[in-house]
Protein backbone atom coordinates (compact mmCIF):
# COMPACT_ATOMS: atom_id res chain seq x y z
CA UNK A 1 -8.90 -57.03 34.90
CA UNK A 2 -5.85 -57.13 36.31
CA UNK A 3 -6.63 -61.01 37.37
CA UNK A 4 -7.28 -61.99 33.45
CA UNK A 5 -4.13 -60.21 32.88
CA UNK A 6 -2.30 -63.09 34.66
CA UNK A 7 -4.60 -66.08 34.18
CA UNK A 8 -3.92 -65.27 30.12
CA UNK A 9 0.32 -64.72 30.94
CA UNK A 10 0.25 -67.99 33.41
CA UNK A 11 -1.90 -69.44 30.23
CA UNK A 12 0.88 -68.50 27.45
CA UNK A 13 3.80 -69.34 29.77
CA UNK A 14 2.43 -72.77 30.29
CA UNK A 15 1.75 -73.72 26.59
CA UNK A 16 5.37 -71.94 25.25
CA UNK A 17 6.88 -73.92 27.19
CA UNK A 18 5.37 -77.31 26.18
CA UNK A 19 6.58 -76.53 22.81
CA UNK A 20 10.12 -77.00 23.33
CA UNK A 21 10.42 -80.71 22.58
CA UNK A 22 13.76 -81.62 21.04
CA UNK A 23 12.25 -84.70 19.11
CA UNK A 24 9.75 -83.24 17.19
CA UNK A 25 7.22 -84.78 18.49
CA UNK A 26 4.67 -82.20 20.10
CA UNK A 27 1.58 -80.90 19.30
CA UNK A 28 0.52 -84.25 18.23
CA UNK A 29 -3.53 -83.78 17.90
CA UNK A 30 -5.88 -82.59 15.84
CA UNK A 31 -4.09 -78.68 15.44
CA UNK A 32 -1.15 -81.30 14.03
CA UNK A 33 -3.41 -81.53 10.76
CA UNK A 34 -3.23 -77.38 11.24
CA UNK A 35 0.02 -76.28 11.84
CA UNK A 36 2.23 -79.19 10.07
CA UNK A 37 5.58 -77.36 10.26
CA UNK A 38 8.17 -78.37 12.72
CA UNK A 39 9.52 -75.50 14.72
CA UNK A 40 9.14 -73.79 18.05
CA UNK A 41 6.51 -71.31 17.04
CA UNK A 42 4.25 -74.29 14.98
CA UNK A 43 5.29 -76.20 17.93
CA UNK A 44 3.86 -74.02 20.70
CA UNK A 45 0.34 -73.08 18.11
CA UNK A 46 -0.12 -76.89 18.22
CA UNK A 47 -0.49 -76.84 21.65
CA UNK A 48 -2.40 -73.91 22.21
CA UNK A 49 -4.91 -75.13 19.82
CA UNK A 50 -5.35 -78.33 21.49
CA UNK A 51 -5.35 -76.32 24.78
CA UNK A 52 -8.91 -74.62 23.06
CA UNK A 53 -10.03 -77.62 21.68
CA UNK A 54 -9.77 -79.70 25.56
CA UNK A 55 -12.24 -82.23 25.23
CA UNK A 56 -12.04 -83.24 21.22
CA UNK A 57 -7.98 -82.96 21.26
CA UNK A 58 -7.71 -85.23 24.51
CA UNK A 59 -10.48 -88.09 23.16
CA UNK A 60 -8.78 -88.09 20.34
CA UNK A 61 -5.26 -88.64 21.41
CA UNK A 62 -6.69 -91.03 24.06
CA UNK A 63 -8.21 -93.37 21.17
CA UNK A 64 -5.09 -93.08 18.77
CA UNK A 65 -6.87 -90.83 16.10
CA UNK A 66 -5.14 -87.58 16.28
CA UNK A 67 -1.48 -88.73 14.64
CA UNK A 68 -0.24 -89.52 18.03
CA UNK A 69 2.67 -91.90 18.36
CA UNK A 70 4.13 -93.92 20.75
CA UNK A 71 7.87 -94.13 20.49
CA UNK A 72 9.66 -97.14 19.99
CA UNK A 73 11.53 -97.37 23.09
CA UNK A 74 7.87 -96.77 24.47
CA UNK A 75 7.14 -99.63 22.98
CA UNK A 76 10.41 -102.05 23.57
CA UNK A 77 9.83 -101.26 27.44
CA UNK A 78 6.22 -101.88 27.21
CA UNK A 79 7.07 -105.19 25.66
CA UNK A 80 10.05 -106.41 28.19
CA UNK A 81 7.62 -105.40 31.22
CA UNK A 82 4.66 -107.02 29.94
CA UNK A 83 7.22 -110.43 29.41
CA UNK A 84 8.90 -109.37 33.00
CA UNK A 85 5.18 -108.78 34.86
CA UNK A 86 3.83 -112.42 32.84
CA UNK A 87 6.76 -114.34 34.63
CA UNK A 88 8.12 -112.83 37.42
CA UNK A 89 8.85 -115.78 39.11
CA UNK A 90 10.48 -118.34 36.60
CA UNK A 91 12.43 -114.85 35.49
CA UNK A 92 14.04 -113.91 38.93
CA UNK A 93 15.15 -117.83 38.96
CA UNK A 94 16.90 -117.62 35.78
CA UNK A 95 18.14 -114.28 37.04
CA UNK A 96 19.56 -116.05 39.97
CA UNK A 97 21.25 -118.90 38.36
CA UNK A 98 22.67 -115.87 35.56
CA UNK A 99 21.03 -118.56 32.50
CA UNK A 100 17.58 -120.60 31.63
CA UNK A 101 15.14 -119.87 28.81
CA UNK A 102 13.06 -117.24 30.00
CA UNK A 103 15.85 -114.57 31.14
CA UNK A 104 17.35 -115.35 27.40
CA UNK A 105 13.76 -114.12 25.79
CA UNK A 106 13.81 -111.16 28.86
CA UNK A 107 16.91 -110.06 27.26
CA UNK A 108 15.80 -110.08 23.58
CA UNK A 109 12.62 -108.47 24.34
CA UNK A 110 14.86 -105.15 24.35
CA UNK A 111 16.64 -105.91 21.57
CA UNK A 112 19.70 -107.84 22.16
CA UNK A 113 21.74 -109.75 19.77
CA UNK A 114 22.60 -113.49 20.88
CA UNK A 115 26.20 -112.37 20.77
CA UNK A 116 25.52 -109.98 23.81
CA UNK A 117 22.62 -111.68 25.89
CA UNK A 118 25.12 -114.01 27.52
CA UNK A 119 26.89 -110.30 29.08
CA UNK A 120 23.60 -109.11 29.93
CA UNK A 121 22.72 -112.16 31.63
CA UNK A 122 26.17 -112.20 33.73
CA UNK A 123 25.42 -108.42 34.65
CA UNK A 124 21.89 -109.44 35.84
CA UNK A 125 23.16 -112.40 37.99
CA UNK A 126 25.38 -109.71 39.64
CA UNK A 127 22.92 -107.15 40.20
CA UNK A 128 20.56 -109.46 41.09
CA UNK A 129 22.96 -111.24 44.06
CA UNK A 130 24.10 -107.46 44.62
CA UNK A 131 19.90 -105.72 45.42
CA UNK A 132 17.03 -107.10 43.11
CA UNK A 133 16.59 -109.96 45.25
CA UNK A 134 14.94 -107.90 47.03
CA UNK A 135 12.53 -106.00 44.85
CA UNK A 136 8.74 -107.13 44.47
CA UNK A 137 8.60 -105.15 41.22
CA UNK A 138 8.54 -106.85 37.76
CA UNK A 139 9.48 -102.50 36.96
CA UNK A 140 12.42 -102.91 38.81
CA UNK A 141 13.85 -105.50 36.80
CA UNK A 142 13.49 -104.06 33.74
CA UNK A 143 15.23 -100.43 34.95
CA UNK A 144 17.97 -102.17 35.81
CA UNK A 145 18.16 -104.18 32.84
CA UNK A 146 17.85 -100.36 30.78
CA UNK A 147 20.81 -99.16 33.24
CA UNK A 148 23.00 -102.57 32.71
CA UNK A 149 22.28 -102.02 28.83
CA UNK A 150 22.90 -98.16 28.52
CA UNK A 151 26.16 -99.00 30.84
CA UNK A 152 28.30 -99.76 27.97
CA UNK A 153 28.33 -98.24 24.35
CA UNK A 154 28.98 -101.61 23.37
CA UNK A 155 25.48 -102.91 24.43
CA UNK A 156 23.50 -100.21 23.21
CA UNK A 157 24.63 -100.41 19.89
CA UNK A 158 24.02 -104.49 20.12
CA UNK A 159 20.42 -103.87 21.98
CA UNK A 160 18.17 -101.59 19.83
């Protein structure tokens, strides 16, 4: 008895916990059609509903029919490593030189004005000369691209 006792605690610490998410975006799933409110108690019901409901709540998260939603800078970095990955190469050439075509569309893929791509571009040349000469990984190129852009206030507001 005493066992169940803590598997069931261990079980409601767990799922509290998950529904603490400052954007409002948890519980996403099929209790979401359930418990629609936004708050900490709907919050953590959502997810101890889809807890119970394992199998139907994960398939249908996994397939995109349970009002899950990627967010968009999900998406923005999805779309600048997907360019990055496609050419690696020609990219970390234009990265070198600090110019060319494809590090100009790198840089918009996240969002960047024309007005600021030119800064961007200097920044990359630098930390490219300065240690991502060295990296292999198209994943490394666009974290330090995030950094160089969330370096300056100025940037982020230009790159969204």
């Amino acid at each position: 008895m005493r066992f169940i006792g803590s598997v069931f605690g261990l079980f409601f610490l767990l799922h509290a916990t998950y529904g603490r998410a400052a954007d409002g975006s948890s519980g996403c799933g099929p209790a979401w059609y359930i418990f629609k409110e936004n708050s900490i108690v709907s919050s953590s019901l959502r997810n101890t509903t889809n807890g119970i409901l394992w199998p139907v709540s994960t398939l249908g998260m996994t397939f995109g029919t349970s009002n899950c939603a990627k967010h968009s800078l999900v998406l923005e970095e999805q779309r600048s490593l997907h360019f990055a990955t496609k050419s690696y190469d020609l990219l970390r050439q234009d990265m070198a030189r600090g110019s060319g075509q494809h590090l100009n569309a790198y840089i918009a893929s996240f969002g960047c004005s024309a007005a600021v791509r030119s800064k961007v571009a200097a920044d990359l040349q630098t930390s490219f000369h300065q240690e991502l000469y060295l990296t292999v990984a198209p994943e490394a190129l666009v974290e330090a691209t995030t950094a160089i852009i969330h370096s300056s206030p100025a940037l982020e507001e230009a790159c969204s």
